[in-house]
Structures are given as C-alpha cells and as structure tokens.
PDB file of N, CA and C in Angstrom:
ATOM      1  N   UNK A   1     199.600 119.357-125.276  1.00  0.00           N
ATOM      2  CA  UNK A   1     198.330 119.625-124.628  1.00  0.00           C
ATOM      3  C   UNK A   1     197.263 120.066-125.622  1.00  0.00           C
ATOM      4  N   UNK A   2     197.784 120.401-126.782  1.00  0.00           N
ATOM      5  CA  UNK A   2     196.562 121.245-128.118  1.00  0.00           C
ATOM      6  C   UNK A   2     195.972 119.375-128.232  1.00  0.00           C
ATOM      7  N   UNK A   3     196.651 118.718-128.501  1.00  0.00           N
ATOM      8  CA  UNK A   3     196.020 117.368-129.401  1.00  0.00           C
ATOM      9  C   UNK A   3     195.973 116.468-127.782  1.00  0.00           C
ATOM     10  N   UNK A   4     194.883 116.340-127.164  1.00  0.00           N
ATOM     11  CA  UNK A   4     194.718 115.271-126.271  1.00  0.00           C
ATOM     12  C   UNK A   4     193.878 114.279-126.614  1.00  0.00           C
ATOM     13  N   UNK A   5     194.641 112.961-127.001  1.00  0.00           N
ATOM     14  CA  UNK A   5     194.147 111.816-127.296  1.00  0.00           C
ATOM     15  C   UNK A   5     194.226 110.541-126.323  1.00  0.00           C
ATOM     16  N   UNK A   6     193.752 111.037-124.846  1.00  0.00           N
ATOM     17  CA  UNK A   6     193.753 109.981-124.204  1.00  0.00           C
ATOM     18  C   UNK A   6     192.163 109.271-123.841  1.00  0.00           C
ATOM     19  N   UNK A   7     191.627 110.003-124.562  1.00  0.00           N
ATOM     20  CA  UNK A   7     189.663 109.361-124.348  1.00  0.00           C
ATOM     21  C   UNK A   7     189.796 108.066-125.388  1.00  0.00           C
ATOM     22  N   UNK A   8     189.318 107.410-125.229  1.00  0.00           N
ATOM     23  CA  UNK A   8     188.712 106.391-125.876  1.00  0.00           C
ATOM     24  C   UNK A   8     187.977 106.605-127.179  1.00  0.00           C
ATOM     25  N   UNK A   9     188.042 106.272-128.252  1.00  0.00           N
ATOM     26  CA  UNK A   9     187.610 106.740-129.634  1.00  0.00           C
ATOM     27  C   UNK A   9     186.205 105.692-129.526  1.00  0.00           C
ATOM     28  N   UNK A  10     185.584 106.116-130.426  1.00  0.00           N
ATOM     29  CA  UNK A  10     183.988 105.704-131.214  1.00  0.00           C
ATOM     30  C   UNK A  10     184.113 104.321-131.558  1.00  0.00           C
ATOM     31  N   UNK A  11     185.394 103.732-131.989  1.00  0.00           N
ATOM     32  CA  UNK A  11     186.018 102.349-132.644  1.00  0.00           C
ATOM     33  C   UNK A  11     186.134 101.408-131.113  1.00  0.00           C
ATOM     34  N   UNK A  12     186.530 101.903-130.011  1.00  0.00           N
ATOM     35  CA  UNK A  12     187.250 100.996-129.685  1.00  0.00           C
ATOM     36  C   UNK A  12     185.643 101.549-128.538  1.00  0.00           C
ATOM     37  N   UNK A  13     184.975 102.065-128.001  1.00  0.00           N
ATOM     38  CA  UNK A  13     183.990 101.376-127.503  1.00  0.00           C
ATOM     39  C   UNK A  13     182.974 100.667-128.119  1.00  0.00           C
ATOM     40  N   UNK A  14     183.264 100.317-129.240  1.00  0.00           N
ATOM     41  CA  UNK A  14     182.035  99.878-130.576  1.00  0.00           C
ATOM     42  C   UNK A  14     182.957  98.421-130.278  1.00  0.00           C
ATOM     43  N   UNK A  15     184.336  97.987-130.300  1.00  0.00           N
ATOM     44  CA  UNK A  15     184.750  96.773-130.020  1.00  0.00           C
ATOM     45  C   UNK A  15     184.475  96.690-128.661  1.00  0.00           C
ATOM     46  N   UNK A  16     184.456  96.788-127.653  1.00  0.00           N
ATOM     47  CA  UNK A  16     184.329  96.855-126.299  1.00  0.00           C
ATOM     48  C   UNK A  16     182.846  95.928-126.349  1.00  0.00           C
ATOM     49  N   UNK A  17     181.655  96.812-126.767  1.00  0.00           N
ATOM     50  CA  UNK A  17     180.339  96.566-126.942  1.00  0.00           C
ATOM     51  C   UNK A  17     180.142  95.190-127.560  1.00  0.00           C
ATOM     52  N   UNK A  18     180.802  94.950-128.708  1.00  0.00           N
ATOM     53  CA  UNK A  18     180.544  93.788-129.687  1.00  0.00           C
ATOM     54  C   UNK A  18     181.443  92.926-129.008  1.00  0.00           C
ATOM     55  N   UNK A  19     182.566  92.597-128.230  1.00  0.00           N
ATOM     56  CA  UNK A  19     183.103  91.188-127.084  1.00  0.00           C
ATOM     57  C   UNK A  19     181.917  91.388-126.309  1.00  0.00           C
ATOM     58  N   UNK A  20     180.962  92.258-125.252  1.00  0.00           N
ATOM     59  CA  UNK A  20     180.302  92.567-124.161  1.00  0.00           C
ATOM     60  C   UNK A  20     179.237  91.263-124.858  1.00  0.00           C
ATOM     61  N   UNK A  21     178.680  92.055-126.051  1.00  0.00           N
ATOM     62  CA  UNK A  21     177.420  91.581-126.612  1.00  0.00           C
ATOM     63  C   UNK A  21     177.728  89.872-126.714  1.00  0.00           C
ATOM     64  N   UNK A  22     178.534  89.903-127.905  1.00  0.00           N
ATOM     65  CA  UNK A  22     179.195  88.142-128.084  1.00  0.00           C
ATOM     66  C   UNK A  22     179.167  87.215-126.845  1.00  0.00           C
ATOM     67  N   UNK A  23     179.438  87.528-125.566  1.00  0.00           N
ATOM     68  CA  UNK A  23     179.587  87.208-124.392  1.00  0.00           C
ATOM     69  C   UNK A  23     178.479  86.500-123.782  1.00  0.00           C
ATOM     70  N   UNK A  24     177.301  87.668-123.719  1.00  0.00           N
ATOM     71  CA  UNK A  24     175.955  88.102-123.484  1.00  0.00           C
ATOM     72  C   UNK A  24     175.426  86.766-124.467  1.00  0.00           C
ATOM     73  N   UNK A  25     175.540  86.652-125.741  1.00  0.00           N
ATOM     74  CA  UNK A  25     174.802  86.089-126.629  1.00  0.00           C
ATOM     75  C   UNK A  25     175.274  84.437-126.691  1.00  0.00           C
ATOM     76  N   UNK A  26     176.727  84.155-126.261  1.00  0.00           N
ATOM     77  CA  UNK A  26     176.867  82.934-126.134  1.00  0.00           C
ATOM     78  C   UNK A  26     176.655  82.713-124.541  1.00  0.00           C
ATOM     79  N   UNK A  27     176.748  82.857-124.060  1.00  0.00           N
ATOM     80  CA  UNK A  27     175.809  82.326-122.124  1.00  0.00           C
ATOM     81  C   UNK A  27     174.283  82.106-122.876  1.00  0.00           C
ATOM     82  N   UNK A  28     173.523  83.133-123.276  1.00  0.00           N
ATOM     83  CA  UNK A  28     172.181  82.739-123.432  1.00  0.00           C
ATOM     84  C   UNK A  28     172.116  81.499-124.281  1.00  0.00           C
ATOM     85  N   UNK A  29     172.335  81.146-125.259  1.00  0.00           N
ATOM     86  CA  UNK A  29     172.447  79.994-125.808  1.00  0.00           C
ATOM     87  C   UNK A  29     173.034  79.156-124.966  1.00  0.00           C
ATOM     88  N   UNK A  30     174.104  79.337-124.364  1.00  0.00           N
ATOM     89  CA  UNK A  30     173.984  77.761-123.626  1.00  0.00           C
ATOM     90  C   UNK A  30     173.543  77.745-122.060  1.00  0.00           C
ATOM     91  N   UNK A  31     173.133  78.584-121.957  1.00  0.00           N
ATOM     92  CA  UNK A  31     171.940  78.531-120.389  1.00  0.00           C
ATOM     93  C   UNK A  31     170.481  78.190-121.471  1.00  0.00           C
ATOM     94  N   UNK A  32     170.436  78.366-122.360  1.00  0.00           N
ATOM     95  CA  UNK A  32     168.760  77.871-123.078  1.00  0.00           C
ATOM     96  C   UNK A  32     169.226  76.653-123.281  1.00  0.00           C
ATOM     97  N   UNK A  33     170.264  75.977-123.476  1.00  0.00           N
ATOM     98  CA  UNK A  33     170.424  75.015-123.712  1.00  0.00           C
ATOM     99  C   UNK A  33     170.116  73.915-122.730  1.00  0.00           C
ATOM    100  N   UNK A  34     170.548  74.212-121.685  1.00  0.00           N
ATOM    101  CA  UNK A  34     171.115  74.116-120.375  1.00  0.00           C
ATOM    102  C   UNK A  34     169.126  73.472-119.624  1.00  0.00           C
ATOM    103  N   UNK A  35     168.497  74.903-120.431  1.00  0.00           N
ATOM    104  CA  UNK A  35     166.973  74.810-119.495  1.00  0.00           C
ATOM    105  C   UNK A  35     166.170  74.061-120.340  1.00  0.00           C
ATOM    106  N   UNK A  36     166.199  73.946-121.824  1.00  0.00           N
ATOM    107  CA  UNK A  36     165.580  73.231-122.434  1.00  0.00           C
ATOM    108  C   UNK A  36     165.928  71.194-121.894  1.00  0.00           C
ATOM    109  N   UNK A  37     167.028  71.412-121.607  1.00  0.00           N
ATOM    110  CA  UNK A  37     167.732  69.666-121.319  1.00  0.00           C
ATOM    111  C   UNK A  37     166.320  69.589-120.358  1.00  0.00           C
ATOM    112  N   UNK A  38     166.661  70.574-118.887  1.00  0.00           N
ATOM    113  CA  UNK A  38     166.157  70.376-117.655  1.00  0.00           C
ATOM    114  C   UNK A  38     164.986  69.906-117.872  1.00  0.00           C
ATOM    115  N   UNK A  39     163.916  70.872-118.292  1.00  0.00           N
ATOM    116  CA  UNK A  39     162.535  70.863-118.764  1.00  0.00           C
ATOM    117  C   UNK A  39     162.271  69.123-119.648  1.00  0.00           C
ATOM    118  N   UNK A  40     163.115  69.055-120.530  1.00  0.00           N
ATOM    119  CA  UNK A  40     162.918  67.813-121.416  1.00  0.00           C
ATOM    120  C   UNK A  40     163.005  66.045-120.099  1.00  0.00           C
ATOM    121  N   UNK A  41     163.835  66.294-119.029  1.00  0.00           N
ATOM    122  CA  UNK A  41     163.937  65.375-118.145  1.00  0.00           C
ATOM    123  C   UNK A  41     162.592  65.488-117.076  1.00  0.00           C
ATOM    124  N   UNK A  42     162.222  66.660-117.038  1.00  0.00           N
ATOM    125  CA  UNK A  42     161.206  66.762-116.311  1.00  0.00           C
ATOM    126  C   UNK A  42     160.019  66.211-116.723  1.00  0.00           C
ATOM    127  N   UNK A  43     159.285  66.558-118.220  1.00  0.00           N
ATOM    128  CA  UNK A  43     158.256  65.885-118.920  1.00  0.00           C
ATOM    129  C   UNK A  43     158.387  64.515-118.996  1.00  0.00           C
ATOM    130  N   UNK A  44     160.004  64.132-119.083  1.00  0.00           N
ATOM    131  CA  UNK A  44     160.157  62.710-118.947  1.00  0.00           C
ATOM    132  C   UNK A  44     159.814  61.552-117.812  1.00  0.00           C
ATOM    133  N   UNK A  45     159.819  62.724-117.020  1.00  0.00           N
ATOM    134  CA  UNK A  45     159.728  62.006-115.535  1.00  0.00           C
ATOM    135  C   UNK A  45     157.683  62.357-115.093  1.00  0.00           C
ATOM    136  N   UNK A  46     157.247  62.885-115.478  1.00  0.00           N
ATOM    137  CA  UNK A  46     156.232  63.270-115.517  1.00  0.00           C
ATOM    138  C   UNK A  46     155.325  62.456-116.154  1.00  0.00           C
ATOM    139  N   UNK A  47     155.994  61.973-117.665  1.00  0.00           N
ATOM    140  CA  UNK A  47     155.329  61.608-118.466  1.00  0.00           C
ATOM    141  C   UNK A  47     155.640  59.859-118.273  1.00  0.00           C
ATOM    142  N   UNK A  48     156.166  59.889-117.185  1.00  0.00           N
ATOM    143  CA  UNK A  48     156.532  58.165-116.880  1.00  0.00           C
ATOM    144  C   UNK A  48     155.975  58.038-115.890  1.00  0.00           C
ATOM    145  N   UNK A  49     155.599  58.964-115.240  1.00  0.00           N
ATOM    146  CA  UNK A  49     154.824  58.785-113.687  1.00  0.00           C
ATOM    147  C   UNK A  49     155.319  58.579-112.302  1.00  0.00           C
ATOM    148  N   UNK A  50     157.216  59.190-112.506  1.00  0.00           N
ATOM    149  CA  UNK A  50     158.296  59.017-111.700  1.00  0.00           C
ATOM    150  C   UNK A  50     159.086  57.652-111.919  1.00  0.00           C
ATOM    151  N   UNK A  51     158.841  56.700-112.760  1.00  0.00           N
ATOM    152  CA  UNK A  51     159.194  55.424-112.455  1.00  0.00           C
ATOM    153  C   UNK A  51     160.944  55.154-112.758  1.00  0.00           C
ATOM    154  N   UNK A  52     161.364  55.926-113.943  1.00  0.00           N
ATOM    155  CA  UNK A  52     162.525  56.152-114.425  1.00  0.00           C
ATOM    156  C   UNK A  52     163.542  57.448-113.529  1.00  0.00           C
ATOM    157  N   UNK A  53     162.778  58.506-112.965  1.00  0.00           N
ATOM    158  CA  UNK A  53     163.654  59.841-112.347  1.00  0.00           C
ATOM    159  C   UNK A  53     164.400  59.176-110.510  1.00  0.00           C
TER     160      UNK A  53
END
C-alpha cells in the first residue's frame, strides 16, 4: 500500500494521445481527400453545363 502504482504514468497517456492524434490526422486526410474528389466532379459538371453528370 506505501508504493501504489495503479494510475496511469505520463508515458503511457502521451502514447494514448499520439494513436488518438494519428487517428484524428489520418481520417482528415482522407475525408479531404474524399471532398476535394467531390468538389472536382462538381466544377466538372458545372463547367460542362450538366451534359456529362
């Protein structure tokens, strides 16, 4: 009971954070990916005057 080491250390919510973040940071890249396509079919269709969409 003198040494209680059942909290979570400084290390392992610092790994916790950096999978969270990594996670976070690959969705945004491929949801931007995802909206840039959308947007690019849209000007396409816009810029054809509907004839191709």
């Amino acid at each position: 009971m003198i040494k209680d080491e059942s909290g979570a250390s400084a290390a392992e919510y610092a790994l916790i954070l950096a999978i969270v973040g990594s996670a976070i940071a690959l969705a945004a890249i491929t949801l931007g990916g995802a909206i840039a396509n959308a947007m690019n079919d849209a000007a396409s269709c816009i810029a054809t005057d509907g004839q191709t969409c």
